[in-house]
Protein backbone atom coordinates (compact mmCIF):
# COMPACT_ATOMS: atom_id res chain seq x y z
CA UNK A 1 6.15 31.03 -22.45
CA UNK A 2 2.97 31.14 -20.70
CA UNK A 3 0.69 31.29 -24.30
CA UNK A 4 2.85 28.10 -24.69
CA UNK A 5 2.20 26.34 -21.75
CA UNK A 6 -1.72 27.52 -21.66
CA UNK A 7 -1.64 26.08 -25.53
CA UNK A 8 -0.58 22.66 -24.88
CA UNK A 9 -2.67 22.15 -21.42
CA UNK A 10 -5.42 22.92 -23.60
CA UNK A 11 -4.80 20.66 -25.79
CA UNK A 12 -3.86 17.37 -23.51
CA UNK A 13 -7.25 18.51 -22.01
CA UNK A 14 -8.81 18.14 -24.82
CA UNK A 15 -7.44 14.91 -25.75
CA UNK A 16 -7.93 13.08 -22.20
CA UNK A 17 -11.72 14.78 -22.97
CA UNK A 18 -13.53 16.79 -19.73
CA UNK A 19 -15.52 14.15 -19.29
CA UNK A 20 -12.73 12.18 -17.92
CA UNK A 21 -10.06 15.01 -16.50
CA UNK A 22 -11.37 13.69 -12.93
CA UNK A 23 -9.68 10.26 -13.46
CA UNK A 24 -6.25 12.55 -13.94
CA UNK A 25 -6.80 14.52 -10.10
CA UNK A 26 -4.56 12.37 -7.70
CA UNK A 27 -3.05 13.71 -4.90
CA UNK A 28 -1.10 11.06 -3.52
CA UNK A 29 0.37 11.15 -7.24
CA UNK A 30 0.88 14.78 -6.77
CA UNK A 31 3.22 14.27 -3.12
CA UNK A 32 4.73 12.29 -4.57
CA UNK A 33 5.91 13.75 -7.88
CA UNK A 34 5.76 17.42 -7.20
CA UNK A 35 6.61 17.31 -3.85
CA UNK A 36 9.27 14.79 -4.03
CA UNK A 37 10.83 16.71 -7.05
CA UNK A 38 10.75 19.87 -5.36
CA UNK A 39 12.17 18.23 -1.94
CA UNK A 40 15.46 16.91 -3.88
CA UNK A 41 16.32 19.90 -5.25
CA UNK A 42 16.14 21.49 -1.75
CA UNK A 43 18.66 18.77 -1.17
CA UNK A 44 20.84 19.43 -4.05
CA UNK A 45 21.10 23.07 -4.36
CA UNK A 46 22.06 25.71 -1.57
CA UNK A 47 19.60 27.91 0.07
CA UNK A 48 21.08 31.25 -1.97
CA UNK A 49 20.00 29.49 -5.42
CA UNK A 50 16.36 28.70 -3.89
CA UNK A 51 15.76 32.06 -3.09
CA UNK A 52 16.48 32.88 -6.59
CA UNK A 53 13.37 30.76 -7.93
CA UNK A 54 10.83 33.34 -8.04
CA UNK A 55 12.63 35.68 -9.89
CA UNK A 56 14.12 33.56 -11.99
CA UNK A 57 10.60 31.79 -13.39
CA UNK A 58 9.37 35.65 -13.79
CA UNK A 59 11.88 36.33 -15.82
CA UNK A 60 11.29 33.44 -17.85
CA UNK A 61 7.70 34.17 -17.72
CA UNK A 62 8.36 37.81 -18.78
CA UNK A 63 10.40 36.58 -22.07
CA UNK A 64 11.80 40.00 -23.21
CA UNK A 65 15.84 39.50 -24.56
CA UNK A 66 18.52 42.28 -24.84
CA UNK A 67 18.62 44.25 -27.75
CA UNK A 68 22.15 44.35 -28.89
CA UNK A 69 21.80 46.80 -31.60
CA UNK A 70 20.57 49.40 -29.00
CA UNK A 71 23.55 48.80 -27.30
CA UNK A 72 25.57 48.86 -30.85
CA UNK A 73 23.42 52.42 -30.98
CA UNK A 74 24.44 53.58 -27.67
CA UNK A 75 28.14 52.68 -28.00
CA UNK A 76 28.26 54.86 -31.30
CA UNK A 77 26.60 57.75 -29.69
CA UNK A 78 29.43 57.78 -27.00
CA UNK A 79 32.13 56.97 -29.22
CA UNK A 80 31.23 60.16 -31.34
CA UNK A 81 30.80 62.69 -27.51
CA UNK A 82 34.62 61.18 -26.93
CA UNK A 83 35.39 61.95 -30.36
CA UNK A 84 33.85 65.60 -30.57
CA UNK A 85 34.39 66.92 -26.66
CA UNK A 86 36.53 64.03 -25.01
CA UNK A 87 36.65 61.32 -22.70
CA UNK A 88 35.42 63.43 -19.32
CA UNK A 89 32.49 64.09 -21.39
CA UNK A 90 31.10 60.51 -21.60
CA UNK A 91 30.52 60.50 -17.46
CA UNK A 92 27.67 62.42 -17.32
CA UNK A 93 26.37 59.63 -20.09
CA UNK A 94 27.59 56.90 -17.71
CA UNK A 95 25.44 58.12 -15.07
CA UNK A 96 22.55 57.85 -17.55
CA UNK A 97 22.32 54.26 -18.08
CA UNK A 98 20.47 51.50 -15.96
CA UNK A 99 23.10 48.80 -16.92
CA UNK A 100 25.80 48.29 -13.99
CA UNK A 101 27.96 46.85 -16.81
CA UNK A 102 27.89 49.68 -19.65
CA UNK A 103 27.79 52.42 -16.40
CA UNK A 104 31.11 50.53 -15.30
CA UNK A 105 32.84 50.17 -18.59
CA UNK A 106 32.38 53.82 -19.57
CA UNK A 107 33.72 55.23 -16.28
CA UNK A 108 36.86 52.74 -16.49
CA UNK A 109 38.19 54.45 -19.87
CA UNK A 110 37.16 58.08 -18.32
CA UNK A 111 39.39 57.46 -15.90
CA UNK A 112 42.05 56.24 -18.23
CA UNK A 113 42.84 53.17 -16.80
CA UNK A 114 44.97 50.55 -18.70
CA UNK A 115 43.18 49.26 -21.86
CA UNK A 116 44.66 45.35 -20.74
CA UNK A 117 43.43 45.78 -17.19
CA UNK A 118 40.08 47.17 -18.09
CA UNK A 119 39.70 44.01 -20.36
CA UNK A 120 40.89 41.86 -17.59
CA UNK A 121 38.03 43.62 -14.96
CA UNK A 122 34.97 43.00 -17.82
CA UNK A 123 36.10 39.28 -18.28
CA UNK A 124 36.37 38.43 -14.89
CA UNK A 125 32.83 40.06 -14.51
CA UNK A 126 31.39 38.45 -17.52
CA UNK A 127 33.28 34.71 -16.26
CA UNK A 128 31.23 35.41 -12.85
CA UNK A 129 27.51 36.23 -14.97
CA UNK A 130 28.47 33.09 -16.99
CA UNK A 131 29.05 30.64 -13.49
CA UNK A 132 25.99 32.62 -12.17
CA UNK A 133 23.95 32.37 -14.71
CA UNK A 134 24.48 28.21 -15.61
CA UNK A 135 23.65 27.60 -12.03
CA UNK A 136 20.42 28.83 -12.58
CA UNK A 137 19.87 27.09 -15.91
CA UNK A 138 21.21 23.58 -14.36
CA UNK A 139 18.58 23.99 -11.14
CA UNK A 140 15.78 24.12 -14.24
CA UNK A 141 17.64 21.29 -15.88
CA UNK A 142 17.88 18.74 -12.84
CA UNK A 143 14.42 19.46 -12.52
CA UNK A 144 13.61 18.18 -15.79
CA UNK A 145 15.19 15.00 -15.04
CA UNK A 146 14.20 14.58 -11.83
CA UNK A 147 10.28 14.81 -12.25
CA UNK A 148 10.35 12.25 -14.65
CA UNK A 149 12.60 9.66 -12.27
CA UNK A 150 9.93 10.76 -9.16
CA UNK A 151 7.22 10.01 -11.73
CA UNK A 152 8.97 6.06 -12.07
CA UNK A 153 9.25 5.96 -8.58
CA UNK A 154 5.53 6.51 -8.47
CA UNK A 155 4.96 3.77 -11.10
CA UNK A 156 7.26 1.43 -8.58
CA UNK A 157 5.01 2.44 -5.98
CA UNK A 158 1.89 1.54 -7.05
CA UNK A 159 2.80 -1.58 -8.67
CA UNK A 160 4.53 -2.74 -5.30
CA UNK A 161 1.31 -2.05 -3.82
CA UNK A 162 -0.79 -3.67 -6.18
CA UNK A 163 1.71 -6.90 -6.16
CA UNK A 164 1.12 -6.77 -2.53
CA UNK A 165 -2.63 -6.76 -2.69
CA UNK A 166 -2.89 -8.95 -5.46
CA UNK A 167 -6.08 -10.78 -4.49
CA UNK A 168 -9.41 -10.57 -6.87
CA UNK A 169 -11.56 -12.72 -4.29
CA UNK A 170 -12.97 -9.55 -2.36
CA UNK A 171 -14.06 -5.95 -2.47
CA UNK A 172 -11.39 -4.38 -0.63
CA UNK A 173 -8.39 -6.15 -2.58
CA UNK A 174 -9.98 -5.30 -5.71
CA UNK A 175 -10.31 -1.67 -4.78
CA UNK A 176 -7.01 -1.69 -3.38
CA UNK A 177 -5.76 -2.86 -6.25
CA UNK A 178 -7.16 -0.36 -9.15
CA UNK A 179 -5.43 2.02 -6.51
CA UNK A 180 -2.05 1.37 -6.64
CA UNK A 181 -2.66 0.67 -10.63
CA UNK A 182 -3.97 4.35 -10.95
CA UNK A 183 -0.90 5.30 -8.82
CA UNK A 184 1.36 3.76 -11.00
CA UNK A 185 -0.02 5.75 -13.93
CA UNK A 186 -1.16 8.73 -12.74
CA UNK A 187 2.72 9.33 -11.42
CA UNK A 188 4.29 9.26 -14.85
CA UNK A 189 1.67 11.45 -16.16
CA UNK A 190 2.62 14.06 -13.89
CA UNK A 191 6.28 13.96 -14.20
CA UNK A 192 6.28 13.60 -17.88
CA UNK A 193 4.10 17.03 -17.39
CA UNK A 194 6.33 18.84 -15.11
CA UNK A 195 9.05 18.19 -16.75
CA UNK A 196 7.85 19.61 -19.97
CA UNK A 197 5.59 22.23 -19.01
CA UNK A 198 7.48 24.08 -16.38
CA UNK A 199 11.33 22.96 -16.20
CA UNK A 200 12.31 22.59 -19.50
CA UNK A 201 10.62 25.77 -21.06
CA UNK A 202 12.31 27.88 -17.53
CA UNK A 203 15.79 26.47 -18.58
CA UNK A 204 15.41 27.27 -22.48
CA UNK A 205 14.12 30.53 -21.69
CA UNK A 206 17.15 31.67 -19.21
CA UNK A 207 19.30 29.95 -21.57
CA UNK A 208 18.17 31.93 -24.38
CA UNK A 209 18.42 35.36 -21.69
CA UNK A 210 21.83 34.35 -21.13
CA UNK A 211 23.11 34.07 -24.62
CA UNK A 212 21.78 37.30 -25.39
CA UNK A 213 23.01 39.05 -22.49
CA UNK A 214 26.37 37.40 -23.14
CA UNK A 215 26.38 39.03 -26.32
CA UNK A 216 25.83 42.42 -25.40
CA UNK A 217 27.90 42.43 -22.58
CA UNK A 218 30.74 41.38 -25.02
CA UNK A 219 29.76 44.29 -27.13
CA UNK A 220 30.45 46.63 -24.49
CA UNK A 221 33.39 45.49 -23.75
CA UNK A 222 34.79 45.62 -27.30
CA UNK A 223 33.31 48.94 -27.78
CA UNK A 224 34.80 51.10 -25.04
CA UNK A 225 37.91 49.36 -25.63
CA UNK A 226 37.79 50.67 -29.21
CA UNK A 227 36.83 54.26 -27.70
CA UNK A 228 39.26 54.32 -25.88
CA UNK A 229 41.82 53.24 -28.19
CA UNK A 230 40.44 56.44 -30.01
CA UNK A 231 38.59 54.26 -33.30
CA UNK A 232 36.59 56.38 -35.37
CA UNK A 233 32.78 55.99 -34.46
CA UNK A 234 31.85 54.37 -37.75
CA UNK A 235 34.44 51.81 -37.76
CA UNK A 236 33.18 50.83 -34.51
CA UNK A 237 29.78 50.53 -35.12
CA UNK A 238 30.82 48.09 -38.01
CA UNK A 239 33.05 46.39 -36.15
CA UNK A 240 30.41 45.35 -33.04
CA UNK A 241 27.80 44.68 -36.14
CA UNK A 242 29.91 41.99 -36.83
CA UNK A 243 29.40 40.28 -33.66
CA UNK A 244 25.94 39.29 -34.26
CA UNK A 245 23.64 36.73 -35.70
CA UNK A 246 24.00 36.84 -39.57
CA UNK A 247 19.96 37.23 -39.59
CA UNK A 248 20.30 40.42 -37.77
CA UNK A 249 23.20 41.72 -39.62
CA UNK A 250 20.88 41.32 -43.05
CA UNK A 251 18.49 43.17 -41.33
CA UNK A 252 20.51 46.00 -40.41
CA UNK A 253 22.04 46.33 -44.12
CA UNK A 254 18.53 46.71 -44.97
CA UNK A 255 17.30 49.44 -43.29
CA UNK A 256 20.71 51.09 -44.38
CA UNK A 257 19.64 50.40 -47.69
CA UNK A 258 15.99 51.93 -47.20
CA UNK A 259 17.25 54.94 -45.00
């Protein structure tokens, strides 16, 4: 995201030319887009999803999805310890993994608990990451619309106070006028920018995190159920295979057909 972002700055600077970036530096325009962007969705969103920001953009920044054919991997490696030594024997692999929602799942069928009601517990968790998780994306969202509308009300601004000023005959009205007509410009400038340069690429990016977490957490699910309906490990790798993108499936078949 940020090579993105760095690429197209670039080139708009290059475009407007260095020579006349300065004309582009307002920081009345600035208040008023940024800050009055910023200030509504204070208003609009509760203090817990605020907090979230900084994480959030990092993890946009950061850009790295979930692999679901490690999980697919993973999965297959537990369903044949189940297979070979039992269902007690995948807790000590439980304990192993990082990710609350494979730990969880895996522990659930070791301690035998109804196949309906486990599937029940995972979709109420996954309903909960779903809410959770389009929050975030529609704080990135409203910010996308919202910088543009700040950067009209700009515009509105400095027309209202060139209209108000609208005399030629001396220095000051003239001045005072090429003010509010730089106001009026530079304000859509900036919220056509923000928009496009910070909210919309945040909100694609978490989108695209979400999908693919989605996915894998869906893969889980299926697979311990299929564990613990006692599936043989083969079958089950096949079966979560067929859960993903038809891209990635090709590419799997592939290296089957190399290895």
């Amino acid at each position: 995201m940020i090579a993105g972002i760095a690429a197209c700055t670039l080139l708009i600077i290059l475009g407007i030319g260095l020579s006349n970036i300065g004309h582009f530096a307002s920081v009345r325009g600035a208040v008023i887009v940024v800050g009055g962007t910023f200030a509504a969705l204070v208003a609009s969103f509760p203090t817990e999803s605020l907090k979230k920001v900084p994480k959030q953009v990092w993890i946009a920044i950061q850009g790295t999805l979930p692999d679901p054919v490690l999980y697919i991997d993973q999965i297959t490696d537990c369903a044949k310890v189940a297979r070979k030594h039992g269902m007690l024997a995948l807790e000590g692999l439980a304990n192993a993994h990082d990710d609350a929602f494979m730990r969880d799942s895996i522990l659930l069928i070791v301690d035998a608990v109804d196949s309906n009601k486990i599937r029940a517990m995972l979709e109420s968790d996954l309903e909960y990451l779903d809410e959770r998780h389009n929050e975030a994306v529609t704080f990135y969202e409203r910010g996308a619309a919202l910088a543009p509308a700040f950067g009209l009300l700009g515009t509105l601004i400095g027309l209202i106070i060139m209209l108000a000023h609208l005399s030629l005959d001396d220095t000051v009205g003239n001045e005072t006028l090429t003010n509010g007509m730089a106001i009026a410009l530079i304000t859509t400038f900036y919220g056509i920018l923000l928009a496009n340069l910070f909210f919309t690429p945040v909100a694609s990016k978490l989108s695209a995190k979400h999908y693919r977490e989605m996915l894998c957490k869906k893969i889980i699910m299926e697979g311990m159920l299929s564990i613990q309906a006692g599936e043989n490990p083969r079958f089950i790798k096949e079966k979560l295979i067929s859960f993903l993108p038809q891209k990635e499936r090709k590419i799997i078949e592939k290296k089957k057909a190399t290895g």
